[in-house]
C-alpha atoms as a PDB file:
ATOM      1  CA  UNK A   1       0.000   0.000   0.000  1.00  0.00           C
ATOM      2  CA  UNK A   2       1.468   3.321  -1.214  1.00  0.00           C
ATOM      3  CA  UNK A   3      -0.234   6.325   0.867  1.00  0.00           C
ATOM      4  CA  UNK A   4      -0.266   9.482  -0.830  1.00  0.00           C
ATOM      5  CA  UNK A   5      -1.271  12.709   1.532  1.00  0.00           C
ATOM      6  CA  UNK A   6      -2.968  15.909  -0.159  1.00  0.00           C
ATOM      7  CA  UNK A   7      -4.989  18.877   1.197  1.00  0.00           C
ATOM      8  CA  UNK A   8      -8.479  17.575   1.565  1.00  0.00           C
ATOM      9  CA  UNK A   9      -9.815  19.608  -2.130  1.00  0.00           C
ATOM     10  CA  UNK A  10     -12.146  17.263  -3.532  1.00  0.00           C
ATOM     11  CA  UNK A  11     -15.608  17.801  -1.523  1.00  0.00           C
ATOM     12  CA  UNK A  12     -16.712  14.328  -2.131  1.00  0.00           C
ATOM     13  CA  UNK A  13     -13.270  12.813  -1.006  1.00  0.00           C
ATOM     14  CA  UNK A  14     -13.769  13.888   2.507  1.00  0.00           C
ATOM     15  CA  UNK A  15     -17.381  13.309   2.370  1.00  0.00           C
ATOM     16  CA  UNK A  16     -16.211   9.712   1.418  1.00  0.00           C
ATOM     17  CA  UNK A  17     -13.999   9.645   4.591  1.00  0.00           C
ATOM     18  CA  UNK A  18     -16.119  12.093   7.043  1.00  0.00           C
ATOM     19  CA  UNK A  19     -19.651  11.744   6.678  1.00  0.00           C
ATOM     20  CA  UNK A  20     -21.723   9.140   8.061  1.00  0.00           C
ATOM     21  CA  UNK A  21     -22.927   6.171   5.989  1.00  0.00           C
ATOM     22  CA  UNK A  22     -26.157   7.184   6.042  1.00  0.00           C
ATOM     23  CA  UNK A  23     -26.832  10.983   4.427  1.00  0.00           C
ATOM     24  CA  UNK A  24     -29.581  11.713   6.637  1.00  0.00           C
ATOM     25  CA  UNK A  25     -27.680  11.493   9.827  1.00  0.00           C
ATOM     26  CA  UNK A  26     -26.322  13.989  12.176  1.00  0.00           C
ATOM     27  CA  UNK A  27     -22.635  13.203  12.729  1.00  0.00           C
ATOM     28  CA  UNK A  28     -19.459  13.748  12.573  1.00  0.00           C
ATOM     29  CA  UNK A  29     -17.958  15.552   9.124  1.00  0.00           C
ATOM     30  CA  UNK A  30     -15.483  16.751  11.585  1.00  0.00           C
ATOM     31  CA  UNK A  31     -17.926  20.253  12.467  1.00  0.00           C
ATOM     32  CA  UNK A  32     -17.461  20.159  16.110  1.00  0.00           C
ATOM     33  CA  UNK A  33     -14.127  22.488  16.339  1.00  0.00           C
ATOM     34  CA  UNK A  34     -15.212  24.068  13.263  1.00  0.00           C
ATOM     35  CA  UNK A  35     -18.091  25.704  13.719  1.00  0.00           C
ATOM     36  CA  UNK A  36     -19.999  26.976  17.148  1.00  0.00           C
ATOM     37  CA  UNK A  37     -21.022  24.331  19.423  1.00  0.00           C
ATOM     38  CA  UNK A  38     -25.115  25.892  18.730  1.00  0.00           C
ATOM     39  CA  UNK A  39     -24.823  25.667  15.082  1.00  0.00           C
ATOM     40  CA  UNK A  40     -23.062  22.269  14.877  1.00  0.00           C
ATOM     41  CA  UNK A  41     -25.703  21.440  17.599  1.00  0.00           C
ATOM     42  CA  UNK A  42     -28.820  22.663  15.137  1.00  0.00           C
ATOM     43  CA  UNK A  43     -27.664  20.626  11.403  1.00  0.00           C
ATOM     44  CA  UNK A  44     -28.919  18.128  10.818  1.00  0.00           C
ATOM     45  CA  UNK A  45     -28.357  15.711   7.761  1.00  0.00           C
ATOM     46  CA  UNK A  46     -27.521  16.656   4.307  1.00  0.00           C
ATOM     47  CA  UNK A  47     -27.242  20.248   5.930  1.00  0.00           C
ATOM     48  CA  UNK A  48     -23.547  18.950   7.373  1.00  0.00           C
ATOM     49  CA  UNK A  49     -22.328  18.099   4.150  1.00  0.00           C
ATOM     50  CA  UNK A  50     -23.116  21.411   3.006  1.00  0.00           C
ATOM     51  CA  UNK A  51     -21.716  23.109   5.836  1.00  0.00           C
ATOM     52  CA  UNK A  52     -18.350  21.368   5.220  1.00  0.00           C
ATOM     53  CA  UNK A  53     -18.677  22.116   1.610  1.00  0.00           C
ATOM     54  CA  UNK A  54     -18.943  25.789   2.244  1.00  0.00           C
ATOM     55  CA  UNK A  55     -16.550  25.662   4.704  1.00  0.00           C
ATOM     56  CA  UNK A  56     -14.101  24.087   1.965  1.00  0.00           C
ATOM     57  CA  UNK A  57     -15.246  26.665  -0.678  1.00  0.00           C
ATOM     58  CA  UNK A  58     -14.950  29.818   1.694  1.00  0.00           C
ATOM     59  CA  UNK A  59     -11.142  28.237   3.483  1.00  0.00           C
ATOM     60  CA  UNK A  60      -9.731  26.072   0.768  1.00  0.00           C
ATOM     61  CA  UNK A  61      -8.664  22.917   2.092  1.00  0.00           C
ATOM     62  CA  UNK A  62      -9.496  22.428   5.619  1.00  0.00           C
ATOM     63  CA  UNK A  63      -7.309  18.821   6.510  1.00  0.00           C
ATOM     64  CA  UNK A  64      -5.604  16.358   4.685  1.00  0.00           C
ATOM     65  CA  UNK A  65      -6.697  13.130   2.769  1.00  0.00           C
ATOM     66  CA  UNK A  66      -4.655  10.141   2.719  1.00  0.00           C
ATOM     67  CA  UNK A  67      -5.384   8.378  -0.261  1.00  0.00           C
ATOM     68  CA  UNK A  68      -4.392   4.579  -1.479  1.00  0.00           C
ATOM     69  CA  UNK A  69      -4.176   4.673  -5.270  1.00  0.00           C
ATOM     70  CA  UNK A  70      -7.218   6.905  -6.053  1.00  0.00           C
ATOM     71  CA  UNK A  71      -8.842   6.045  -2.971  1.00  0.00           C
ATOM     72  CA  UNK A  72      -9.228   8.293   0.038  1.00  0.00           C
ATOM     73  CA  UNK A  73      -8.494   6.203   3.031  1.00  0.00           C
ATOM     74  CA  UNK A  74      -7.668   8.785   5.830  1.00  0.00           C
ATOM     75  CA  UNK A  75      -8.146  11.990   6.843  1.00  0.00           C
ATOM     76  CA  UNK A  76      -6.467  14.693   9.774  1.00  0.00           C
ATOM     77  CA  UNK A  77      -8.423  17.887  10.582  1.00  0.00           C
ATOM     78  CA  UNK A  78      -5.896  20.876  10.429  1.00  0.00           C
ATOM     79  CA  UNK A  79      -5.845  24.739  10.292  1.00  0.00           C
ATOM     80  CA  UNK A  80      -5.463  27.679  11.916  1.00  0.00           C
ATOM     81  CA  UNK A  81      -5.969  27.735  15.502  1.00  0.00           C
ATOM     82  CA  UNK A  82      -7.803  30.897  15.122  1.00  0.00           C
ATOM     83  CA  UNK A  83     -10.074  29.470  12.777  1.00  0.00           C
ATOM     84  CA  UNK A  84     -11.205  26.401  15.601  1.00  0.00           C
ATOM     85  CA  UNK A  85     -12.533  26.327  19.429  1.00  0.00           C
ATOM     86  CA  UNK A  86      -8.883  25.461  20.924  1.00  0.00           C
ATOM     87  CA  UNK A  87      -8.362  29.711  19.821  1.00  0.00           C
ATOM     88  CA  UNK A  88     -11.564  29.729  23.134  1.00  0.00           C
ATOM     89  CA  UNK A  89     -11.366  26.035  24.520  1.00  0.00           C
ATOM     90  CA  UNK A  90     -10.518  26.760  28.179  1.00  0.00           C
ATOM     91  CA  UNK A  91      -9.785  23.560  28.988  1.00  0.00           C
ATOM     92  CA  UNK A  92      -6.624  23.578  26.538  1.00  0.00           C
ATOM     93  CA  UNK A  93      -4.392  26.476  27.034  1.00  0.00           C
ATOM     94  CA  UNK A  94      -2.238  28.682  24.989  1.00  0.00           C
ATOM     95  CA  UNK A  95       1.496  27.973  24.684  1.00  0.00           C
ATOM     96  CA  UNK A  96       2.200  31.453  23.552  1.00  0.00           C
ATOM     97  CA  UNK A  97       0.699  34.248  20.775  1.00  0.00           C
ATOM     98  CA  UNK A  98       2.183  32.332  18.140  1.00  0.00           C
ATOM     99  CA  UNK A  99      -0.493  31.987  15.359  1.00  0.00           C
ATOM    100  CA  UNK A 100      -0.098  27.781  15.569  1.00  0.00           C
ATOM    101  CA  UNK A 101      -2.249  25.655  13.402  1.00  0.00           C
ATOM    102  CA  UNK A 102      -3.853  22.321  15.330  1.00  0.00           C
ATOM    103  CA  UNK A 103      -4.105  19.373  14.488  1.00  0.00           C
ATOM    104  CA  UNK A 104      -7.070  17.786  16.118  1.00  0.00           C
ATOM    105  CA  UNK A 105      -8.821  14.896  14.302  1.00  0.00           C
ATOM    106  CA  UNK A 106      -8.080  11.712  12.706  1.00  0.00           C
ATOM    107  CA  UNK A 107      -9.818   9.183  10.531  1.00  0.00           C
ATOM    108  CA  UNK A 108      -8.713   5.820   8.778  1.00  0.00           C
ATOM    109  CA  UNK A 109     -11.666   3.577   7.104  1.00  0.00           C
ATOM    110  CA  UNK A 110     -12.241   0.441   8.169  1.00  0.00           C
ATOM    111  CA  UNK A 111      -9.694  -2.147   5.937  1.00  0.00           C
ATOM    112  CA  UNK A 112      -7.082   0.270   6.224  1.00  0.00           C
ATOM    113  CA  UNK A 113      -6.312   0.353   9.639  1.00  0.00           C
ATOM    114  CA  UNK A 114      -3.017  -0.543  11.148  1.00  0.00           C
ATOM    115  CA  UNK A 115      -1.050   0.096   7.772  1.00  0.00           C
ATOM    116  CA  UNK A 116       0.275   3.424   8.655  1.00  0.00           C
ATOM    117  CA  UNK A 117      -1.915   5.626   7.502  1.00  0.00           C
ATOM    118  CA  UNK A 118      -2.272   7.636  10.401  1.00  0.00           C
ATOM    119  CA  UNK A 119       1.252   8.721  10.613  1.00  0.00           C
ATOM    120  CA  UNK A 120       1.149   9.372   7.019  1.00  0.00           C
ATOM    121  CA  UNK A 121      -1.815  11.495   8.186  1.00  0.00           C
ATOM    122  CA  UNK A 122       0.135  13.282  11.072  1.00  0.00           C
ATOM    123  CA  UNK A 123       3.364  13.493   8.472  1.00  0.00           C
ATOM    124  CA  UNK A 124       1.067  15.442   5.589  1.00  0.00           C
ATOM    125  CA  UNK A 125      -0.834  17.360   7.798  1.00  0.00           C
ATOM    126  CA  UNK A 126       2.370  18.927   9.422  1.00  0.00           C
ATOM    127  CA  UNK A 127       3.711  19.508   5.689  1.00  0.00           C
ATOM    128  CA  UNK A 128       0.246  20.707   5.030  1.00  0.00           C
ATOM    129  CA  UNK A 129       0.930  23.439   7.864  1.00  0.00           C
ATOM    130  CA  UNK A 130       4.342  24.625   6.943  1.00  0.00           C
ATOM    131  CA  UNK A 131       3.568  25.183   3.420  1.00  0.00           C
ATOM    132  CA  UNK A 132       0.789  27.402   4.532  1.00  0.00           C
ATOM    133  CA  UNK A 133       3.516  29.223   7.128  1.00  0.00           C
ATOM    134  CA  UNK A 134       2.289  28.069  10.066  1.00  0.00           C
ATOM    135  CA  UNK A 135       5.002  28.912  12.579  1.00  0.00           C
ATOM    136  CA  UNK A 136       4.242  25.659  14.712  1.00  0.00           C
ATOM    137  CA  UNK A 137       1.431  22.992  14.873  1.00  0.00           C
ATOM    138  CA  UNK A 138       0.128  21.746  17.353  1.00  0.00           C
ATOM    139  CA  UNK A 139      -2.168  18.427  18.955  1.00  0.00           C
ATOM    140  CA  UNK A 140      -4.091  17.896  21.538  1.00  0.00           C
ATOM    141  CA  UNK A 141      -4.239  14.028  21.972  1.00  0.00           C
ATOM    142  CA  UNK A 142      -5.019  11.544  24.488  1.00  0.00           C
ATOM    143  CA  UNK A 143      -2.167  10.667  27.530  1.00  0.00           C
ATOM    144  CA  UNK A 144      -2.792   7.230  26.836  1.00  0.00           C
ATOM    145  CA  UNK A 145       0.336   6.139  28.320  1.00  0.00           C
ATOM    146  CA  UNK A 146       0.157   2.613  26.061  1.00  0.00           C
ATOM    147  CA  UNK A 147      -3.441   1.894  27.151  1.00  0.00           C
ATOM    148  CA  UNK A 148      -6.040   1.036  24.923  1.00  0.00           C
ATOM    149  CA  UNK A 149      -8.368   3.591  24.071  1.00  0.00           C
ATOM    150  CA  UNK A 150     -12.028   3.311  22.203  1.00  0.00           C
ATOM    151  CA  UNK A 151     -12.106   3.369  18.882  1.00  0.00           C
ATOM    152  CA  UNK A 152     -14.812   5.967  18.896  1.00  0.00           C
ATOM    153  CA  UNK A 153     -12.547   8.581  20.878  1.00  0.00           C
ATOM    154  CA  UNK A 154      -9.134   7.521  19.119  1.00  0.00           C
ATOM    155  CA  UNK A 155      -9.975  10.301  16.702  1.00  0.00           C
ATOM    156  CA  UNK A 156      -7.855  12.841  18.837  1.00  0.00           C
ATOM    157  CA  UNK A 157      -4.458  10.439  18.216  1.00  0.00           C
ATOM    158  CA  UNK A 158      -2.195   9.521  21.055  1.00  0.00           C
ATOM    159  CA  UNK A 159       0.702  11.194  22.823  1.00  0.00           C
ATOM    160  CA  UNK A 160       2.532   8.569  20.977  1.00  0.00           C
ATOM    161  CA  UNK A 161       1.959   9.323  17.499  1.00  0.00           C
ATOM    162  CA  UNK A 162       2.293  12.757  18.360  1.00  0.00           C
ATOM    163  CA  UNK A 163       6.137  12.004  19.960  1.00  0.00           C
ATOM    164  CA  UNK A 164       6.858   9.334  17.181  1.00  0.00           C
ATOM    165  CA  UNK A 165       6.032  13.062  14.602  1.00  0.00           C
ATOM    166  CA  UNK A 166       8.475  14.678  16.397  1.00  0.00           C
ATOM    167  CA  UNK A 167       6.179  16.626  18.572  1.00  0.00           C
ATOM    168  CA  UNK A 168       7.194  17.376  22.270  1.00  0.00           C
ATOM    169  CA  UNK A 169       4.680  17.683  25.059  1.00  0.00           C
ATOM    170  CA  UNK A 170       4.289  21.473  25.390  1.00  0.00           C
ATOM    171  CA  UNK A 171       1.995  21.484  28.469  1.00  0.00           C
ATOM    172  CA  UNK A 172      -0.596  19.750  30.245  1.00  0.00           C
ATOM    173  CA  UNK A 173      -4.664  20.000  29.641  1.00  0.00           C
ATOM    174  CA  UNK A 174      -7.690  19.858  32.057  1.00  0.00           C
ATOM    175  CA  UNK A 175      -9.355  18.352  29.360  1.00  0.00           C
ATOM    176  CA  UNK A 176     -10.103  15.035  29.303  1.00  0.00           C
ATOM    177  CA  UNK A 177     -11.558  12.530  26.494  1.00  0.00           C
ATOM    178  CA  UNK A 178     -12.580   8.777  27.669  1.00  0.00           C
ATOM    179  CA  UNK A 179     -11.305   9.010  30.534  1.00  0.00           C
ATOM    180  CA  UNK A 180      -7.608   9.752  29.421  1.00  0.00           C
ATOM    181  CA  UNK A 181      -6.061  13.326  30.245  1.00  0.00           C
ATOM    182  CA  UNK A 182      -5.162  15.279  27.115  1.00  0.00           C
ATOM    183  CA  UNK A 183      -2.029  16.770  26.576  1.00  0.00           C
ATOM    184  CA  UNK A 184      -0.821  19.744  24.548  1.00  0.00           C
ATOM    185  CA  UNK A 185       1.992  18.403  21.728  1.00  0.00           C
ATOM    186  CA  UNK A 186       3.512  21.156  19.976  1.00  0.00           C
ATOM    187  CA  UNK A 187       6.230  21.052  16.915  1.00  0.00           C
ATOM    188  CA  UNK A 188       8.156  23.799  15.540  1.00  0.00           C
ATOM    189  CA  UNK A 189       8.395  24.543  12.221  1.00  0.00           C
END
């Protein structure tokens, strides 16, 4: 398997990756840092497709796609911090003023799991970052510490892939996601 990361431009790519199997539901498409909590809260359906369209049409690319061949197989959820809750989110503090992009979701489809792709992911979406001029990236994943964590809250990646990217822990959280701590990983770029 050759994995190939790009800027998420192709609308029906990430839908392919993001959106829930079935249209009508109200899930995911990776809106909940996005957007505010009350609107993210009120779509419903095919309305958070076109919400991430129009996010992708207003932004440009707003992650990364890993793709296998012509197949999207992964995604990672990066850009500005400004542009996301963490520039509000209490519960994860600023390092400094620097205008850092985060990195804050992941996503590998089922049958492609365990082959890499997520550090491919972690890999493009820090490229992703630096061509853009971000001055630093950074994550805010779980403090796992080798324990295994739900599949369902993995999306946030592990202090682990984070370290094995050459991220270092920046600071602790208060914020915590299935019952693991999260911790702030930061790189420089």
């Amino acid at each position: 398997m050759t994995i190939d990361v790009r800027p998420a431009t192709v609308f029906e790519d990430v839908a392919a990756v993001i959106g829930p199997k079935n249209p009508q539901s109200s899930v995911c498409f990776c809106l909940s840092y996005r957007i505010p909590s009350k609107e993210a809260n009120a779509l419903r359906g095919p309305d958070r497709a076109e919400r991430v369209r129009r996010l992708m049409d207003e932004e440009g690319p707003i992650g990364v796609l890993a793709y296998d061949g012509d197949e999207p197989v992964g995604w990672a959820a990066v850009a500005p911090r400004t542009r996301t809750h963490f520039a509000t989110f209490r519960k994860i503090p600023h390092v400094d003023d620097q205008d850092v992009w985060s990195l804050w979701c992941f996503r590998v489809r089922p049958g492609h799991r365990k082959k890499g792709v997520m550090h491919a992911l972690i890999d493009g979406a820090v490229e992703f970052a630096r061509e853009q001029g971000a001055p630093a990236i950074e994550g805010y994943p779980v403090d796992n510490d080798g324990a295994k964590v739900d599949l369902t809250m993995a999306y946030v990646g592990t202090r682990r892939l984070f370290e094995q990217a050459g991220f270092t822990k920046a600071v602790d959280t208060t914020s915590v996601l299935s019952g693991f701590t999260r911790v702030l990983m930061r790189r420089d770029l």
